[in-house]
PDB file of N, CA and C in Angstrom:
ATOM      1  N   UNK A   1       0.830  -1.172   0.000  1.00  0.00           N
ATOM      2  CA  UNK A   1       0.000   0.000   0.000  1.00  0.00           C
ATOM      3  C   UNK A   1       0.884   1.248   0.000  1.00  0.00           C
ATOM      4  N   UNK A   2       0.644   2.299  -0.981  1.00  0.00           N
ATOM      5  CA  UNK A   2       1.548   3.877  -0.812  1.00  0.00           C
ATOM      6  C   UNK A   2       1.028   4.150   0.702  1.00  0.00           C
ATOM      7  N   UNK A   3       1.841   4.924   1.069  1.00  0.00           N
ATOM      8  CA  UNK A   3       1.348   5.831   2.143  1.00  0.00           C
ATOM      9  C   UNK A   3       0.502   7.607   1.299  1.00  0.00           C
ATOM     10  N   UNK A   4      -0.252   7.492   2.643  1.00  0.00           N
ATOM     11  CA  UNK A   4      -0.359   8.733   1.647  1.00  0.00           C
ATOM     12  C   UNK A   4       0.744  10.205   2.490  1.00  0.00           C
ATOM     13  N   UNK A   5       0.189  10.864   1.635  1.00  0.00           N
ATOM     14  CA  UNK A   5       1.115  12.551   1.668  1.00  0.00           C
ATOM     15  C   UNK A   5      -0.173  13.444   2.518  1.00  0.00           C
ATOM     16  N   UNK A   6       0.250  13.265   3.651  1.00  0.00           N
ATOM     17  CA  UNK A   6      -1.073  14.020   4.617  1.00  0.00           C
ATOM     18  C   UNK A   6      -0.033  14.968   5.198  1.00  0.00           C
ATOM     19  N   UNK A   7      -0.498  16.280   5.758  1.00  0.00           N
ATOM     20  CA  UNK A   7       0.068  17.476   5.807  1.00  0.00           C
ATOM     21  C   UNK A   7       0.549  17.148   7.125  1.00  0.00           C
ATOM     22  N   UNK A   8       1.746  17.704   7.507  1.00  0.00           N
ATOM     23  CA  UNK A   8       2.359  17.668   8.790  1.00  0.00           C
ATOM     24  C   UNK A   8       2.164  17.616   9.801  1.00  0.00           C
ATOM     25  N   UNK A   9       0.881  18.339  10.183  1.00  0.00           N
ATOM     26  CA  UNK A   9       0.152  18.136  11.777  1.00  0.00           C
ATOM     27  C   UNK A   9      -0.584  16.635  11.574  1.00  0.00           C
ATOM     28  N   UNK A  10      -0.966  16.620  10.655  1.00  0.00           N
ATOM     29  CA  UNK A  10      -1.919  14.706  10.763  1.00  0.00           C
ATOM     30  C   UNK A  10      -0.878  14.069  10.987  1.00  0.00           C
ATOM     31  N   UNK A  11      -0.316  13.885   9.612  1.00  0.00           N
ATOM     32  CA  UNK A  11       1.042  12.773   9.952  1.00  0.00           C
ATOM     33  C   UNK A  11       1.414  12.818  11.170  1.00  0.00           C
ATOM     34  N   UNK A  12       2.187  13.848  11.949  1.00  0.00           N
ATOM     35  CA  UNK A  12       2.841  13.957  13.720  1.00  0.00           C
ATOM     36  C   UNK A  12       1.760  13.170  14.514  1.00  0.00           C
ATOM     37  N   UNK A  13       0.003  13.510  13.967  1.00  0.00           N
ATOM     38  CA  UNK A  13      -0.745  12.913  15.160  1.00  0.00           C
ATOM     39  C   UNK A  13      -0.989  11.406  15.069  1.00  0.00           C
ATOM     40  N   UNK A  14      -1.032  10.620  13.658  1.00  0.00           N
ATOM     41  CA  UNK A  14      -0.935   9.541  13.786  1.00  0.00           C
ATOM     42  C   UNK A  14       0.642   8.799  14.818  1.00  0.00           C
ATOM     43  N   UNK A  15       2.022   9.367  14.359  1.00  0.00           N
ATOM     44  CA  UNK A  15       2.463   9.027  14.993  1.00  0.00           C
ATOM     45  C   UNK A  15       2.418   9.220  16.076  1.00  0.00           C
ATOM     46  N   UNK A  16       1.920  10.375  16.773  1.00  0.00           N
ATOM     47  CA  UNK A  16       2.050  10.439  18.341  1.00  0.00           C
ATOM     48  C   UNK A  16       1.257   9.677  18.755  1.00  0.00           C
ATOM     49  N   UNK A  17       0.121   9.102  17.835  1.00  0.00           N
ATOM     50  CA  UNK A  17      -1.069   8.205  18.973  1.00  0.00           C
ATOM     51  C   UNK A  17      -0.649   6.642  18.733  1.00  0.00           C
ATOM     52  N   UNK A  18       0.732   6.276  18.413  1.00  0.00           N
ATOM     53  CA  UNK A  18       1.767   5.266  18.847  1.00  0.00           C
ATOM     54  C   UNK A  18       2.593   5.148  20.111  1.00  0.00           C
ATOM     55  N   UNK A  19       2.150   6.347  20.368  1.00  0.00           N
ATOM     56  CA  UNK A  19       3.165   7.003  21.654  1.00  0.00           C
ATOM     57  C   UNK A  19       2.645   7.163  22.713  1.00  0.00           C
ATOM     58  N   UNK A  20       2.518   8.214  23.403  1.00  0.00           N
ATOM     59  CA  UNK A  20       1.266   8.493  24.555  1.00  0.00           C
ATOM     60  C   UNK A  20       0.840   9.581  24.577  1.00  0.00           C
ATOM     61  N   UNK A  21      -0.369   9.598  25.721  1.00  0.00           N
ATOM     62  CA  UNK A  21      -1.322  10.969  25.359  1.00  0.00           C
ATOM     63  C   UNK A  21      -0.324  12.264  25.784  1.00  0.00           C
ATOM     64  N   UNK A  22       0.994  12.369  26.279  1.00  0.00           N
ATOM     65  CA  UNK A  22       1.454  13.975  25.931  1.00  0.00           C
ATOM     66  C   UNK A  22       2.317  14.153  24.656  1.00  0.00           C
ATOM     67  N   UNK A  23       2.529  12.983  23.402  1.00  0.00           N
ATOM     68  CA  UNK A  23       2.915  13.290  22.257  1.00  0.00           C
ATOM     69  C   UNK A  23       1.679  13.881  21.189  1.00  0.00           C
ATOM     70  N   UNK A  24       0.516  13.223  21.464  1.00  0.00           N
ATOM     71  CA  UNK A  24      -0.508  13.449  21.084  1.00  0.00           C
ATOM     72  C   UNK A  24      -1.407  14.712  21.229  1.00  0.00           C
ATOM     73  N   UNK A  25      -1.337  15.363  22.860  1.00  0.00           N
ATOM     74  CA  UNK A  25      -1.565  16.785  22.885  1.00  0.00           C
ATOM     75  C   UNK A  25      -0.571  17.717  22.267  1.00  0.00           C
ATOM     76  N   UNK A  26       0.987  17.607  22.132  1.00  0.00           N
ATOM     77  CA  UNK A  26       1.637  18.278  21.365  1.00  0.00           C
ATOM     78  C   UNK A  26       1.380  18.341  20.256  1.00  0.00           C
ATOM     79  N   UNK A  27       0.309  17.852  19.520  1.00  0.00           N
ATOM     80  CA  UNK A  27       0.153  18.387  18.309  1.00  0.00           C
ATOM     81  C   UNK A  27      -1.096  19.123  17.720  1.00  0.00           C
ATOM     82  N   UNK A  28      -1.872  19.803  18.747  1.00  0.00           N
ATOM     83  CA  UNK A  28      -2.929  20.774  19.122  1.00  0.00           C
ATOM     84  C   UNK A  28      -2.548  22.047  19.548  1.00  0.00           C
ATOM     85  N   UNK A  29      -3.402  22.950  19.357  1.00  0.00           N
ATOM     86  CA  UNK A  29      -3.084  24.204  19.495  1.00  0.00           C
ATOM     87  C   UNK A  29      -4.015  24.610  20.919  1.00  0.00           C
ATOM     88  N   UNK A  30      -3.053  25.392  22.032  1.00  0.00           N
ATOM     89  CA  UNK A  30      -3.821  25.117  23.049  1.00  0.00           C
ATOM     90  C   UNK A  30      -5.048  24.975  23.515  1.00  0.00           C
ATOM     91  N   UNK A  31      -5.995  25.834  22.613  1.00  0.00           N
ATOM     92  CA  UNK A  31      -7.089  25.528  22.894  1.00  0.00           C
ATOM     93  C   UNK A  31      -7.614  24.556  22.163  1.00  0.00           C
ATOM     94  N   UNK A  32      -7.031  23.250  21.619  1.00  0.00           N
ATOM     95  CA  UNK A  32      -7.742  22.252  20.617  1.00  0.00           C
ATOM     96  C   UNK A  32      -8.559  21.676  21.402  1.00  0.00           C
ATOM     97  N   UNK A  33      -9.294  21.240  20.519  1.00  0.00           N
ATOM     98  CA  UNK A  33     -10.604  20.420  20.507  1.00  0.00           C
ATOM     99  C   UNK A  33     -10.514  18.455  20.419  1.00  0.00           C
ATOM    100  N   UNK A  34     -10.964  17.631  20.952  1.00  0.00           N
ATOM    101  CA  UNK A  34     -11.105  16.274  20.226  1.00  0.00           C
ATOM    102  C   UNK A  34     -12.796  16.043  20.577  1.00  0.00           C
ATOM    103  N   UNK A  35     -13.153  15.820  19.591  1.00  0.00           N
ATOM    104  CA  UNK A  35     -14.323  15.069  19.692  1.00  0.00           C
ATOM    105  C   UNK A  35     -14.611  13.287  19.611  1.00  0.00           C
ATOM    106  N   UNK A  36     -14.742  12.729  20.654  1.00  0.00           N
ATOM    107  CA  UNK A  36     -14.974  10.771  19.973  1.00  0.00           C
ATOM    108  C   UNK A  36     -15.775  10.007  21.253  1.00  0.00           C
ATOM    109  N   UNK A  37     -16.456   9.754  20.530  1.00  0.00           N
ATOM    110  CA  UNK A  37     -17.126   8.739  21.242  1.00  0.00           C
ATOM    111  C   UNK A  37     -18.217   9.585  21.766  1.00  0.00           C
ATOM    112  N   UNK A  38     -19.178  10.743  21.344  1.00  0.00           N
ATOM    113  CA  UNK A  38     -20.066  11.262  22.180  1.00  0.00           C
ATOM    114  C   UNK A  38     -19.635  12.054  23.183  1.00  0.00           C
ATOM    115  N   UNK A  39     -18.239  12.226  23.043  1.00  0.00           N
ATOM    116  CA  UNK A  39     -17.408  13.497  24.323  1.00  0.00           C
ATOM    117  C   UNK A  39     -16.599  14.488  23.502  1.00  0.00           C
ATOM    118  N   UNK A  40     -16.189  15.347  24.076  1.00  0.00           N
ATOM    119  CA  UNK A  40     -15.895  16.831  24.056  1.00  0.00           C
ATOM    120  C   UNK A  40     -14.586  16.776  25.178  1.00  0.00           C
ATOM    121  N   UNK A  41     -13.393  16.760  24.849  1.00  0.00           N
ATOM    122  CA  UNK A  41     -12.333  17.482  24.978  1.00  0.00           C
ATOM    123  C   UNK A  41     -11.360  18.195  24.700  1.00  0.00           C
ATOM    124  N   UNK A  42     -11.650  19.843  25.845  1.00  0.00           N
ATOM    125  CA  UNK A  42     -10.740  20.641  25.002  1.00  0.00           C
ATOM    126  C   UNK A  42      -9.849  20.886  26.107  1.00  0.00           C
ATOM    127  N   UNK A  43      -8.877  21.490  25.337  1.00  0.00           N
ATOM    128  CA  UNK A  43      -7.625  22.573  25.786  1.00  0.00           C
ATOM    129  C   UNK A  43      -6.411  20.883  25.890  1.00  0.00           C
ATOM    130  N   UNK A  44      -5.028  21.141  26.125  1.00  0.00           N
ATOM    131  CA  UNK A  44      -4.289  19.828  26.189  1.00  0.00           C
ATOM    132  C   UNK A  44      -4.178  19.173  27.299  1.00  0.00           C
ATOM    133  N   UNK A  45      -4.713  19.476  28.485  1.00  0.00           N
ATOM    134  CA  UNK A  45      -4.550  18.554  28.983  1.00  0.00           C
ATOM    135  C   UNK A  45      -5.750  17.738  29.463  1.00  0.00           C
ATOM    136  N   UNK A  46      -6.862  18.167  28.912  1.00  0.00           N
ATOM    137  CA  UNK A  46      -8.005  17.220  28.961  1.00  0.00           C
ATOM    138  C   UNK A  46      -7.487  16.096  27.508  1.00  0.00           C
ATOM    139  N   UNK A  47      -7.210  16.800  26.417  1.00  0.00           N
ATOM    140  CA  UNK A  47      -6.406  15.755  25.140  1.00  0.00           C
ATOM    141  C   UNK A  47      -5.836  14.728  25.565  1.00  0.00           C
ATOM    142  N   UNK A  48      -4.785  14.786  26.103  1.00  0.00           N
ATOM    143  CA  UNK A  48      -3.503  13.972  26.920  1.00  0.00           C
ATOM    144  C   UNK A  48      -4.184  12.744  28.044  1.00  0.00           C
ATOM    145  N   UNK A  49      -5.349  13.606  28.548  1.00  0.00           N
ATOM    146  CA  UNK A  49      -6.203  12.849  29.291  1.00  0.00           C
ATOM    147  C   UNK A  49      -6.470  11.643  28.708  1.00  0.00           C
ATOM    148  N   UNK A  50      -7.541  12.242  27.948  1.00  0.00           N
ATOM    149  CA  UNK A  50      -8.401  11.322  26.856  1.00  0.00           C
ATOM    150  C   UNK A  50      -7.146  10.380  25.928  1.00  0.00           C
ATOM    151  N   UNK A  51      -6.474  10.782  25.954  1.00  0.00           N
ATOM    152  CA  UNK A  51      -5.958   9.695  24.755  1.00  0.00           C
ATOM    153  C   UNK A  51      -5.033   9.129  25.758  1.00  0.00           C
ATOM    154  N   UNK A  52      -4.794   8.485  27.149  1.00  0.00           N
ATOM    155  CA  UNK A  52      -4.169   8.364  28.094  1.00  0.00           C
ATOM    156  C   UNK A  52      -5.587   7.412  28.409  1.00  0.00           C
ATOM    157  N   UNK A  53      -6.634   7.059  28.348  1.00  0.00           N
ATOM    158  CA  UNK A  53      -7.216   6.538  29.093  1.00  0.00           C
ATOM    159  C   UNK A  53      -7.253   5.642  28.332  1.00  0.00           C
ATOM    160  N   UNK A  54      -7.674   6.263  27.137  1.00  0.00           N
ATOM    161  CA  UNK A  54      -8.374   5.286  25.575  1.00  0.00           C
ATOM    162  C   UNK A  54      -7.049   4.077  25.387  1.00  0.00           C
ATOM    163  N   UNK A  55      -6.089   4.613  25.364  1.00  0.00           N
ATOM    164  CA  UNK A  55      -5.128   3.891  25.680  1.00  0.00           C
ATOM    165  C   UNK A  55      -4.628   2.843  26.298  1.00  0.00           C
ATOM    166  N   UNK A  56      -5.026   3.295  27.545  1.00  0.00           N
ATOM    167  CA  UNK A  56      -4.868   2.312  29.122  1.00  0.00           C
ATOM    168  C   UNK A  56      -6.543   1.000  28.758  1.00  0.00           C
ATOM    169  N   UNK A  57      -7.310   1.392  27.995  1.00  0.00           N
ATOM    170  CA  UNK A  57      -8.533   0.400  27.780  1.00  0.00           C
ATOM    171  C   UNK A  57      -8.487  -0.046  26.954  1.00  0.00           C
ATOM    172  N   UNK A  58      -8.093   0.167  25.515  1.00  0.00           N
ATOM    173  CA  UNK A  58      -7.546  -0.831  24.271  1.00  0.00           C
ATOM    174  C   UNK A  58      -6.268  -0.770  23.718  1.00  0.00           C
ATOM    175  N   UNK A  59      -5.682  -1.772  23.544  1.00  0.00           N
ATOM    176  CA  UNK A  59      -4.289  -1.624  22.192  1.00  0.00           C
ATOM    177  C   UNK A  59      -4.829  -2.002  20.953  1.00  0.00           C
ATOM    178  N   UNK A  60      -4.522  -0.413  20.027  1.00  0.00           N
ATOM    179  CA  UNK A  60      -4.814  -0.154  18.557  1.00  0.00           C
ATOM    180  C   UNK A  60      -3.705  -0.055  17.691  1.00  0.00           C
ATOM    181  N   UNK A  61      -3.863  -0.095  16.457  1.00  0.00           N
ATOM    182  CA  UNK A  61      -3.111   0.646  15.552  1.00  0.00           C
ATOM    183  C   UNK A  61      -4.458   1.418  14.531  1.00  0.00           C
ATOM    184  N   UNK A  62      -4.189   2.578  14.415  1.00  0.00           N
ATOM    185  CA  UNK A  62      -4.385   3.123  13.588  1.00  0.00           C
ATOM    186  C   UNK A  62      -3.707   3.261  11.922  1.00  0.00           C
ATOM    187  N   UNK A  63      -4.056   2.582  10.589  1.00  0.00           N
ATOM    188  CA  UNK A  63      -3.688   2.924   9.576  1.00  0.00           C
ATOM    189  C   UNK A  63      -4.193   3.590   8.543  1.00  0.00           C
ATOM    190  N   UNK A  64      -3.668   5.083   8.186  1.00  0.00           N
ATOM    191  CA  UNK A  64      -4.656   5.783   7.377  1.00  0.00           C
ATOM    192  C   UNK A  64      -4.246   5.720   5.829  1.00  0.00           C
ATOM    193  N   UNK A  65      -5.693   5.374   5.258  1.00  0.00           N
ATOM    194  CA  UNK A  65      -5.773   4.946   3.738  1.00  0.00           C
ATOM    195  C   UNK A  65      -6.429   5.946   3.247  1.00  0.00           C
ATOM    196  N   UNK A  66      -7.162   6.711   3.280  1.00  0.00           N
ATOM    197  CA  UNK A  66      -8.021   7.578   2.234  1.00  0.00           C
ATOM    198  C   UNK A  66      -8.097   9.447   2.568  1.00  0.00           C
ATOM    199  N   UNK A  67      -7.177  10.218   2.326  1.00  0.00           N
ATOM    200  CA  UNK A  67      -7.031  11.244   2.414  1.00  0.00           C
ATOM    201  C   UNK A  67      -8.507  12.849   1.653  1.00  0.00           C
ATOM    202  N   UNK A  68      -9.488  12.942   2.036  1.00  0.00           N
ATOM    203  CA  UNK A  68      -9.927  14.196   1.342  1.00  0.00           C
ATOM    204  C   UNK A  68      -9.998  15.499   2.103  1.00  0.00           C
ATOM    205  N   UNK A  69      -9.488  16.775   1.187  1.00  0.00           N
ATOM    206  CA  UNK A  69      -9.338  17.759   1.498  1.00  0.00           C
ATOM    207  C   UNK A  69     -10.437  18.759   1.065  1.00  0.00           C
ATOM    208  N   UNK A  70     -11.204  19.758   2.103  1.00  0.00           N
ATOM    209  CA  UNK A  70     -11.976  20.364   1.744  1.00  0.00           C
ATOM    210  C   UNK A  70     -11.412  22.223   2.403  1.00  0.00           C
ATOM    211  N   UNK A  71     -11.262  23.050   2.111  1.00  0.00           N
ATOM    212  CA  UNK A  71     -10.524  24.179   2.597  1.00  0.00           C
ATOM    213  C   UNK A  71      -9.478  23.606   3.583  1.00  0.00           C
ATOM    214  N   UNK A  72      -9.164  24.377   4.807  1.00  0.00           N
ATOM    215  CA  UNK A  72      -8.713  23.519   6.258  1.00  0.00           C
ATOM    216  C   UNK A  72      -8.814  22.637   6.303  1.00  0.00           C
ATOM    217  N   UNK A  73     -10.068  21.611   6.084  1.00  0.00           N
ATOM    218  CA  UNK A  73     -10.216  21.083   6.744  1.00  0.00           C
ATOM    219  C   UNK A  73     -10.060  19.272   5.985  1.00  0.00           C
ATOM    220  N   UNK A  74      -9.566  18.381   6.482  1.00  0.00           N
ATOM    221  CA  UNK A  74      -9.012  17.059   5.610  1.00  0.00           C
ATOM    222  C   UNK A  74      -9.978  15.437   6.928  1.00  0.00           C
ATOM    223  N   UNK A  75     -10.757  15.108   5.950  1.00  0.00           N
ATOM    224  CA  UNK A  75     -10.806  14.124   6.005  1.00  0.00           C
ATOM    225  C   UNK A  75      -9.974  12.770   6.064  1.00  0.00           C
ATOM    226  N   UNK A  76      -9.281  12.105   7.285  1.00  0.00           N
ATOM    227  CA  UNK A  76      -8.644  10.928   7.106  1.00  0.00           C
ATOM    228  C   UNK A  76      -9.777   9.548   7.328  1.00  0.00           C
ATOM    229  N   UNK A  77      -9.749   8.716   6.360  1.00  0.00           N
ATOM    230  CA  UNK A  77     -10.244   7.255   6.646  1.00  0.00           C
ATOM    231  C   UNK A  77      -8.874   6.766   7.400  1.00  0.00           C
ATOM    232  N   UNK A  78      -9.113   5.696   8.219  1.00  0.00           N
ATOM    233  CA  UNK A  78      -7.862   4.950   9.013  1.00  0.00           C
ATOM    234  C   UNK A  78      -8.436   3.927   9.205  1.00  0.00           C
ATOM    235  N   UNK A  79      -7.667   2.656   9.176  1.00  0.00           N
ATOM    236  CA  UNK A  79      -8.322   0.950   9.486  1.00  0.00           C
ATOM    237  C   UNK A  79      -7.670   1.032  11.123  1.00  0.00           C
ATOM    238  N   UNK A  80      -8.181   0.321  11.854  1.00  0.00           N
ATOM    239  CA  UNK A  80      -8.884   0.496  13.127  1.00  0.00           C
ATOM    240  C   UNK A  80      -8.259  -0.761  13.477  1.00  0.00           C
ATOM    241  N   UNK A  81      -6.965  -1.308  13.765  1.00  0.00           N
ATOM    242  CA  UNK A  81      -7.432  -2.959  14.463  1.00  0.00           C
ATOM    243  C   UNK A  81      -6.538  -2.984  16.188  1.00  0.00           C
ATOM    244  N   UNK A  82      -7.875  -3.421  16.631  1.00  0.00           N
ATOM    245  CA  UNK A  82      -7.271  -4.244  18.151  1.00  0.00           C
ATOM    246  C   UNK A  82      -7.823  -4.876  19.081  1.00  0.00           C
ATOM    247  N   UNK A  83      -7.469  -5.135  20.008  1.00  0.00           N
ATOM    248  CA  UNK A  83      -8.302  -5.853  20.741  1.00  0.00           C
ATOM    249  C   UNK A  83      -9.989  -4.789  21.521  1.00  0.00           C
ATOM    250  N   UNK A  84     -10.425  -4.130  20.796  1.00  0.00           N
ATOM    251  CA  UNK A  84     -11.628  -4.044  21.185  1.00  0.00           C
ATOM    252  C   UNK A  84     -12.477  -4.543  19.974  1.00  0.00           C
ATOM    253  N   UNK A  85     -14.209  -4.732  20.822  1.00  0.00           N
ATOM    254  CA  UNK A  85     -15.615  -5.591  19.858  1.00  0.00           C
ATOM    255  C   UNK A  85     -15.402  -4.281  18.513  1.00  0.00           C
ATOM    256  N   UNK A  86     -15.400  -5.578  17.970  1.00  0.00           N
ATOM    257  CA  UNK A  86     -15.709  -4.891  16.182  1.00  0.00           C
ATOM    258  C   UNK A  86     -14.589  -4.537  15.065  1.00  0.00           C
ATOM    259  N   UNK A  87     -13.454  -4.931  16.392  1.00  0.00           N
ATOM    260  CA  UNK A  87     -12.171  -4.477  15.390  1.00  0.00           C
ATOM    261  C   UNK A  87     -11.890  -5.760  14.052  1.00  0.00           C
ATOM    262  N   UNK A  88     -11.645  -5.170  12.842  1.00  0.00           N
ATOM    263  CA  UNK A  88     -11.101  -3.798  12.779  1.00  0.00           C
ATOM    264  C   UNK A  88     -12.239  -3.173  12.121  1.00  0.00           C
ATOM    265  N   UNK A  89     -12.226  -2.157  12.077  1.00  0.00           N
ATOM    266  CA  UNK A  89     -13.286  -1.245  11.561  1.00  0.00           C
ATOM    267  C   UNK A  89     -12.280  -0.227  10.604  1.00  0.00           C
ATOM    268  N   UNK A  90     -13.190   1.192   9.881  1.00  0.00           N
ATOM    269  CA  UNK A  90     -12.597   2.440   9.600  1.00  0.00           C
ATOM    270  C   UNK A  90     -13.356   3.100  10.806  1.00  0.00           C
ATOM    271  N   UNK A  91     -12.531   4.178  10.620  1.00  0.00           N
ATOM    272  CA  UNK A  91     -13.075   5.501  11.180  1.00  0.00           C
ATOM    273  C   UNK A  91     -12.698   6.642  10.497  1.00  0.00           C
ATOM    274  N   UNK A  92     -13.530   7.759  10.447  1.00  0.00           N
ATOM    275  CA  UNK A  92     -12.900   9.127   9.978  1.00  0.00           C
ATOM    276  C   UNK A  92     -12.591   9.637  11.097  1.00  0.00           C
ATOM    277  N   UNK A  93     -11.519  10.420  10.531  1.00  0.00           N
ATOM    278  CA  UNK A  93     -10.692  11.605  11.583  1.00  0.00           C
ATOM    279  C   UNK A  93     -10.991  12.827  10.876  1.00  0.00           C
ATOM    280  N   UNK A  94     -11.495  13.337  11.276  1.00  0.00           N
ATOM    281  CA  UNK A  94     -11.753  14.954  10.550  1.00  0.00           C
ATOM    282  C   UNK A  94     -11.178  15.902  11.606  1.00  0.00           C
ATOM    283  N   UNK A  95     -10.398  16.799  10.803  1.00  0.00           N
ATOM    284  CA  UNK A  95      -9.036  17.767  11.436  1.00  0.00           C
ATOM    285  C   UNK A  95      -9.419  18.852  10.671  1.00  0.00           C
ATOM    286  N   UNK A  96      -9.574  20.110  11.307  1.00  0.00           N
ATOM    287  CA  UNK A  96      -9.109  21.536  11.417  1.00  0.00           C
ATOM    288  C   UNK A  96      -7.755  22.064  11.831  1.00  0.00           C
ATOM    289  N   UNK A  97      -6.980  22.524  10.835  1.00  0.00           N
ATOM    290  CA  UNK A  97      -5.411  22.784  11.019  1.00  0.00           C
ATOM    291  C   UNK A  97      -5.729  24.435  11.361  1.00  0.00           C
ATOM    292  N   UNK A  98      -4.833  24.810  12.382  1.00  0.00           N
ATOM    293  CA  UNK A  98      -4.565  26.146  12.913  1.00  0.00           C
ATOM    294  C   UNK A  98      -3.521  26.659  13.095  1.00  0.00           C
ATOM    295  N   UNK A  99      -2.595  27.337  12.202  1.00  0.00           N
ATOM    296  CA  UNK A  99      -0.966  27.722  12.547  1.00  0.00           C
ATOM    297  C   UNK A  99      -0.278  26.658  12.562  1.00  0.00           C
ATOM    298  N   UNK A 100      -0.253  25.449  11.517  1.00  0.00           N
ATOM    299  CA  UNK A 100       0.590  24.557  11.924  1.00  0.00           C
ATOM    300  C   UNK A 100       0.548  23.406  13.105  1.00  0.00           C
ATOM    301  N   UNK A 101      -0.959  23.485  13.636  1.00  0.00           N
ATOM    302  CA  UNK A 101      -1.322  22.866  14.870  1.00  0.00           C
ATOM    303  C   UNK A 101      -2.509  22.313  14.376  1.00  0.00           C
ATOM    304  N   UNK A 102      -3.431  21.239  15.338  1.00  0.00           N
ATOM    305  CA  UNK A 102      -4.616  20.436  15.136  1.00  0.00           C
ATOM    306  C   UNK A 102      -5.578  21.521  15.638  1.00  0.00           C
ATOM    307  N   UNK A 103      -6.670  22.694  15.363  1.00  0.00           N
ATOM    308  CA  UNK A 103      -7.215  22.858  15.772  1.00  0.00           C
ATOM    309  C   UNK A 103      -8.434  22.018  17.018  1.00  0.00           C
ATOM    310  N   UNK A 104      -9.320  21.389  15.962  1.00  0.00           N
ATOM    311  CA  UNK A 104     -10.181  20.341  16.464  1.00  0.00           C
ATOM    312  C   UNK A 104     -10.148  18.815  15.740  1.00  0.00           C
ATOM    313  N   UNK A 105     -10.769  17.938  16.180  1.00  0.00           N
ATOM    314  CA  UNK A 105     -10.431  17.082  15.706  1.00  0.00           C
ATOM    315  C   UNK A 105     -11.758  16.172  16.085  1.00  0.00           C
ATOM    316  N   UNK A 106     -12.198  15.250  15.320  1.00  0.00           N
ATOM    317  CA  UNK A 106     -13.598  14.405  15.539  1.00  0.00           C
ATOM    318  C   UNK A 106     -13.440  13.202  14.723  1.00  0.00           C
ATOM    319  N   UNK A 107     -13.401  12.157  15.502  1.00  0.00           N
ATOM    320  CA  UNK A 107     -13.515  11.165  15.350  1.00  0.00           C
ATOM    321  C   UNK A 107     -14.907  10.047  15.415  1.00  0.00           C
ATOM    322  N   UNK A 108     -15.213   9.497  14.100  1.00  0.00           N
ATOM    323  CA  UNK A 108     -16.303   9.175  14.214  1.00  0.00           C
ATOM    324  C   UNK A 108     -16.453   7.686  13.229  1.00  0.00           C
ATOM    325  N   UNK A 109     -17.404   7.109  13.109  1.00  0.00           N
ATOM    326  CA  UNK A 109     -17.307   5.826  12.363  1.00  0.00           C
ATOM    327  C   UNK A 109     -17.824   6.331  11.040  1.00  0.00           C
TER     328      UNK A 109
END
């Protein structure tokens, strides 16, 4: 499979969410946003939180296959596999870029 050519703040966030939730808030702009699962967290260290828990309750990999761009704002598809019900699945990641940073971010099936 190519990889694709996704703009610098996505790319950093897939890799940081290999890593842990304070590589993953480093790539938000302080007041960013995540939206998943029916919740709302903002600013970084509710981020760091959230992706610190999600973490501690499943091991994933995220792999992103389908890139669309609409102004700001870029649609990622990503295949989904791990030990949680239903894996693997897709999900979209939909990202708002701000100065080189993740504005918001929503994750959804």
């Amino acid at each position: 499979m190519k990889a694709l050519d996704l703009p610098e703040p996505i790319a950093a966030y897939f890799e940081a969410d290999r890593q842990d939730g304070q590589a993953v808030a480093r790539c938000f702009t302080r007041d960013g946003v995540v939206l998943d699962e029916g919740h709302t967290h903002s600013g970084l260290a509710a981020i760091e939180a959230w992706k610190t828990a999600s973490s501690a309750t499943y091991t994933y990999t995220a792999t992103p296959h389908t890139l669309e761009t609409q102004g700001r704002s870029y649609t990622v598809t990503s295949q989904v596999s791990g030990d949680f019900p239903g894996s693997p699945l897709d999900l979209r990641y939909r990202f708002t870029l701000e100065r080189g940073k993740i504005a918001t971010l929503e994750i959804a099936p």
